[in-house]
N, C-alpha and C. Protein backbone atom coordinates (compact mmCIF):
# COMPACT_ATOMS: atom_id res chain seq x y z
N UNK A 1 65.08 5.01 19.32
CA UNK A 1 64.06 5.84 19.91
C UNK A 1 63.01 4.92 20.56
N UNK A 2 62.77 5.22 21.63
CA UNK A 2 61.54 4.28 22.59
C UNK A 2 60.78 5.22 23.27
N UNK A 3 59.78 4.86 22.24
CA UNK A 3 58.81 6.31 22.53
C UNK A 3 57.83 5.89 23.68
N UNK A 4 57.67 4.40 24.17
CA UNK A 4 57.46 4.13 25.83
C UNK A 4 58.19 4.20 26.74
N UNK A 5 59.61 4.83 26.48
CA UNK A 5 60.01 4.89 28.01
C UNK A 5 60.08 5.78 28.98
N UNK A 6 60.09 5.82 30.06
CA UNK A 6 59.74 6.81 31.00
C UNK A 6 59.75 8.25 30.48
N UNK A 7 61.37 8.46 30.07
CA UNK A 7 61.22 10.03 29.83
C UNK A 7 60.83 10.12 28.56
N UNK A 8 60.15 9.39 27.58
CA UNK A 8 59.60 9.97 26.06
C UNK A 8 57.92 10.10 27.15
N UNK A 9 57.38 9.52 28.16
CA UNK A 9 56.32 9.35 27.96
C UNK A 9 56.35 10.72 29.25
N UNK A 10 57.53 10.94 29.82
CA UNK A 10 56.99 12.44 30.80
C UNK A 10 57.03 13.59 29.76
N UNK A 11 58.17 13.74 28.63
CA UNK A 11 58.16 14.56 27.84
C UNK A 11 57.19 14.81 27.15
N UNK A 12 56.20 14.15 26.42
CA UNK A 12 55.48 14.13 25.77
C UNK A 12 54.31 14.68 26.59
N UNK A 13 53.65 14.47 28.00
CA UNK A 13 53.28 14.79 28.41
C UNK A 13 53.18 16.11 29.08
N UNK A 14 54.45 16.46 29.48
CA UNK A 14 54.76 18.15 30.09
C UNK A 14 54.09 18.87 28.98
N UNK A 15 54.71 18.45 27.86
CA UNK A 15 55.03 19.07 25.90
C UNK A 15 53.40 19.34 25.78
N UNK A 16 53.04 18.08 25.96
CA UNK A 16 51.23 18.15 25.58
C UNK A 16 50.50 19.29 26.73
N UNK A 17 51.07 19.40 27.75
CA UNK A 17 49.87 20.35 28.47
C UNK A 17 50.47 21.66 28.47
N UNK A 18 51.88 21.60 28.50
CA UNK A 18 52.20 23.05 27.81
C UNK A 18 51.24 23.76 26.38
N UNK A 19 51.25 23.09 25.73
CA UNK A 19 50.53 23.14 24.33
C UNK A 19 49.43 23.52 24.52
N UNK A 20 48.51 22.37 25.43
CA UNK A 20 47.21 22.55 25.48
C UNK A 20 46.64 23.31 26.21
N UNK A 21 47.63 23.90 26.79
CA UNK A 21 47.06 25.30 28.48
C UNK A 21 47.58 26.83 28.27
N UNK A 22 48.80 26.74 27.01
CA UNK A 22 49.42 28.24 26.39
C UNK A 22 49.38 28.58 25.38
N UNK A 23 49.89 27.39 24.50
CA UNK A 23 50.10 27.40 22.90
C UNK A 23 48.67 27.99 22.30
N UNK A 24 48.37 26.69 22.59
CA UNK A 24 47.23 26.47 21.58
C UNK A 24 46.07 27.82 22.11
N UNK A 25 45.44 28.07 23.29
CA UNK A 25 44.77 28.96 23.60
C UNK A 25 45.56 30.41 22.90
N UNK A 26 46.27 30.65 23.07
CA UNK A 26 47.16 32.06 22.61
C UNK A 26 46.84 31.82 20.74
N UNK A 27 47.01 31.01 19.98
CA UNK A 27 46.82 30.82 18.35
C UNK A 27 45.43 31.36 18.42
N UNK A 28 44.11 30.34 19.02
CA UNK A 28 42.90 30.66 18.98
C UNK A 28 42.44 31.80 19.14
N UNK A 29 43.21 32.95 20.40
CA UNK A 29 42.51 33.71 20.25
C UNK A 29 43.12 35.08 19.51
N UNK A 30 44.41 34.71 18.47
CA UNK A 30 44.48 35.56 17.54
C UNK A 30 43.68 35.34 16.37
N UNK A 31 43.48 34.72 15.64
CA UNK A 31 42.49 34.22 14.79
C UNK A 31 41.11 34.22 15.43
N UNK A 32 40.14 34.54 14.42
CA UNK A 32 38.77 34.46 14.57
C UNK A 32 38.08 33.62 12.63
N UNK A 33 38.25 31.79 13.17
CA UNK A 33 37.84 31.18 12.22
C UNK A 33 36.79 30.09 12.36
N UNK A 34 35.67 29.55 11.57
CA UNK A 34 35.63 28.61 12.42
C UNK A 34 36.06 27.55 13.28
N UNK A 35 35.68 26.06 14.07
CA UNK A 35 36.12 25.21 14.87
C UNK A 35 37.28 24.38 13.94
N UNK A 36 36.84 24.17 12.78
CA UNK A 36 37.90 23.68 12.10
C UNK A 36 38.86 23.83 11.48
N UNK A 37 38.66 25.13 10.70
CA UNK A 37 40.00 26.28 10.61
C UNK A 37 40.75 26.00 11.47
N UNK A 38 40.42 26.81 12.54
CA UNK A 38 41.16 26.71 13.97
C UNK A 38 42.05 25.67 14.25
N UNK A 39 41.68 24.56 14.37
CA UNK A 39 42.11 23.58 14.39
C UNK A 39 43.23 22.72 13.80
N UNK A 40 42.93 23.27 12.38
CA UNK A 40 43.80 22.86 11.36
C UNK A 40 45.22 23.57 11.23
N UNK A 41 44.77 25.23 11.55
CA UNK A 41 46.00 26.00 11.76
C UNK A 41 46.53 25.75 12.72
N UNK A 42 46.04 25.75 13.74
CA UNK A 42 46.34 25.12 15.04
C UNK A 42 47.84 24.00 14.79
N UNK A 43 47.19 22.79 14.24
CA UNK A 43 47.84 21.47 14.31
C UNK A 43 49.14 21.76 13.49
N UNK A 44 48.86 22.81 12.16
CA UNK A 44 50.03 23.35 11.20
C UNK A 44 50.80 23.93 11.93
N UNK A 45 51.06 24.57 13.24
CA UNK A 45 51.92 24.86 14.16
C UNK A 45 52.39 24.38 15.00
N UNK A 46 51.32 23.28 15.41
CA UNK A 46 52.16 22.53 16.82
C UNK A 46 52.81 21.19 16.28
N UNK A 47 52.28 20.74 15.16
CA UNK A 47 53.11 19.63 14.95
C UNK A 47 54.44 19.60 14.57
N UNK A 48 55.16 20.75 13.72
CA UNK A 48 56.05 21.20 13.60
C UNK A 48 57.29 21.52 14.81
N UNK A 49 56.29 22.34 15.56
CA UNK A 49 57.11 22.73 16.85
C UNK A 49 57.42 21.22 17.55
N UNK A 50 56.28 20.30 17.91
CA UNK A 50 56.85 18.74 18.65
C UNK A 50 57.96 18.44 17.66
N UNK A 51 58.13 18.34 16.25
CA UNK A 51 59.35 17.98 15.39
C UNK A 51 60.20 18.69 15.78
N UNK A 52 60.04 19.56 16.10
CA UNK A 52 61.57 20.44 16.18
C UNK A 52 62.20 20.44 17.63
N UNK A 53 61.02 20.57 18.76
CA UNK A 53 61.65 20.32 20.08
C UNK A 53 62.17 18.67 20.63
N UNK A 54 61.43 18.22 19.89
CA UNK A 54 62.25 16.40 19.70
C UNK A 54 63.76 16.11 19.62
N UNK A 55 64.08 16.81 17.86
CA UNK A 55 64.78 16.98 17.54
C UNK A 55 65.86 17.90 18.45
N UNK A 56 65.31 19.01 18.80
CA UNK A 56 66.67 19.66 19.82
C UNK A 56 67.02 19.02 21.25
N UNK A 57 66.08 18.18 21.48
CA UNK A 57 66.17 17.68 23.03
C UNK A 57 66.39 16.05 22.71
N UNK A 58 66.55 15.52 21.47
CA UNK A 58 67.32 14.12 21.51
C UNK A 58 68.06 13.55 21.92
N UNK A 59 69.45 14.30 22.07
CA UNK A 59 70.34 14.06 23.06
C UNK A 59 70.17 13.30 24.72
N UNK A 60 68.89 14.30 25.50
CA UNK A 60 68.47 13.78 26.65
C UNK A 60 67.52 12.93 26.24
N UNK A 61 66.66 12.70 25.23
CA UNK A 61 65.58 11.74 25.43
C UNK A 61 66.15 10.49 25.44
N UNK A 62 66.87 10.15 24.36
CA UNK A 62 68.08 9.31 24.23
C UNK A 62 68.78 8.61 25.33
């Protein structure tokens, strides 16, 4: 795994603004918690999901 090479570092990137422009806004505004709640539930979902879409798309990262 070479998590500097081109396609770990476009993947990671698409992955991250997908997250940060759908995901994550859509969690926040089902919940009403504070900034850190939020946050925490937040991270309890997306970090999981990067494990798992890693894992299904290894083949091409590879």
């Amino acid at each position: 795994m070479k998590l500097f090479s081109p396609k770990y570092i476009i993947f990671y990137s698409v992955l991250g603004l997908i997250t940060a422009f759908t995901i994550i806004p859509f969690i926040r505004s089902l919940i009403d918690y504070s900034i850190g709640v939020e946050i925490l539930i937040s991270s309890a979902i997306v970090l999981p999901m990067y494990a798992l879409i890693t894992r299904l798309l290894k083949k091409y990262l590879d």
